[in-house]
C-alpha atoms as a PDB file:
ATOM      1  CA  UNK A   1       6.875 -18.749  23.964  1.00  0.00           C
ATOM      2  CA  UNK A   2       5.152 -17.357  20.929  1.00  0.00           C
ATOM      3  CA  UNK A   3       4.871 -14.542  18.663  1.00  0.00           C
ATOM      4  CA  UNK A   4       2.492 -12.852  16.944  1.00  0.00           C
ATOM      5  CA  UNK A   5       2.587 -11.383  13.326  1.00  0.00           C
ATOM      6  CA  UNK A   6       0.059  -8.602  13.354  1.00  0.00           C
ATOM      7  CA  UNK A   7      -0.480  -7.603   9.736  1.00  0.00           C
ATOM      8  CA  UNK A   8      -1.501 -11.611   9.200  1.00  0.00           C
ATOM      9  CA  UNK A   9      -2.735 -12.644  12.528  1.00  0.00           C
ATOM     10  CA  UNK A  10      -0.394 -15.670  11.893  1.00  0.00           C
ATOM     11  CA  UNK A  11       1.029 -17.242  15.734  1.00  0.00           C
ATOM     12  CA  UNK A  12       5.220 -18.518  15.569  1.00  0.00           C
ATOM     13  CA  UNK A  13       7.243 -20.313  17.655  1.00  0.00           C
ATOM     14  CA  UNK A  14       9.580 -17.971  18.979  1.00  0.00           C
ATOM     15  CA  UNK A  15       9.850 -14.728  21.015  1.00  0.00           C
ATOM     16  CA  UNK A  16      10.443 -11.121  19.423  1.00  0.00           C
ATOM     17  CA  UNK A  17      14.216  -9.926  19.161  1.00  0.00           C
ATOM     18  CA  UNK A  18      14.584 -13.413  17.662  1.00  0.00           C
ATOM     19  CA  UNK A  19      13.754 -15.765  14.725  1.00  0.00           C
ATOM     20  CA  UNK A  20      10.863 -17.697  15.058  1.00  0.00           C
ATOM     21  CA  UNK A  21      10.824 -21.508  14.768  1.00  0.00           C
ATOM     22  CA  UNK A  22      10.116 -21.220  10.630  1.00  0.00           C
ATOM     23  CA  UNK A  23      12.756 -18.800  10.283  1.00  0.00           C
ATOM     24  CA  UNK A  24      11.060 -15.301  10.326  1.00  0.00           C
ATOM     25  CA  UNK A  25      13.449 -12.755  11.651  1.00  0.00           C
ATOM     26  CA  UNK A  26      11.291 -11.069  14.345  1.00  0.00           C
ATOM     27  CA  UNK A  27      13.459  -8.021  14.176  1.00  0.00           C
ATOM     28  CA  UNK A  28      12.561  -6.840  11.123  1.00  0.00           C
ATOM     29  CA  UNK A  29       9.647  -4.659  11.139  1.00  0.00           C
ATOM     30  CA  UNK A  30       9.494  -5.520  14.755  1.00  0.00           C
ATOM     31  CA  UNK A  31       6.545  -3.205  15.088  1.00  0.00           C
ATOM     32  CA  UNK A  32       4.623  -6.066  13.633  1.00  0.00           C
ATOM     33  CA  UNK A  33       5.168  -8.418  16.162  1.00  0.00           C
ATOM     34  CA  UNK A  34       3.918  -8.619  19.398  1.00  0.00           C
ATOM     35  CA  UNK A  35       3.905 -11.535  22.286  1.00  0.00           C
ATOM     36  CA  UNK A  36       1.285 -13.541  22.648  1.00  0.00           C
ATOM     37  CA  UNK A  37      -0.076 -16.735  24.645  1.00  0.00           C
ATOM     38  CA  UNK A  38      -1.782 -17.970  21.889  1.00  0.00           C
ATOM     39  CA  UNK A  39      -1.884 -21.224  20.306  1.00  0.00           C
ATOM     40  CA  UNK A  40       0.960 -21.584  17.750  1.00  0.00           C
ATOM     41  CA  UNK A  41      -1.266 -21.606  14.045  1.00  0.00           C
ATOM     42  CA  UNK A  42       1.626 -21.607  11.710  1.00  0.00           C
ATOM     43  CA  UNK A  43       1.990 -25.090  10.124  1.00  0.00           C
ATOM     44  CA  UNK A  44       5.582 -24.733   9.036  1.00  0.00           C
ATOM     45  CA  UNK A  45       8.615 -26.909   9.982  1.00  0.00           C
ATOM     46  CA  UNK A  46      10.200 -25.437  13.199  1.00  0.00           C
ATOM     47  CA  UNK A  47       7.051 -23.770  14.400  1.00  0.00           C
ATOM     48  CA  UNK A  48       4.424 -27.334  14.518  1.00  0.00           C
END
């Protein structure tokens, strides 16, 4: 699964309600996350 940060367009490993593979807490500001089925873009470790 994977999750979207709006504000930078940036795609995570993860799912919202969660962290994300990197370690962005998904919950916070969750209004600027959103699902998506996009390729994963974010090059840190946990999410590549």
């Amino acid at each position: 699964m994977a999750v979207k940060h709006i504000p930078t367009q940036e795609v995570h490993k993860g799912q919202k309600g969660g962290i994300t593979g990197c370690g962005f807490n998904t919950t916070e500001h969750s209004d600027h996350w959103v699902h998506s089925t996009s390729k994963i873009t974010c090059n840190k470790n946990g999410c590549k």
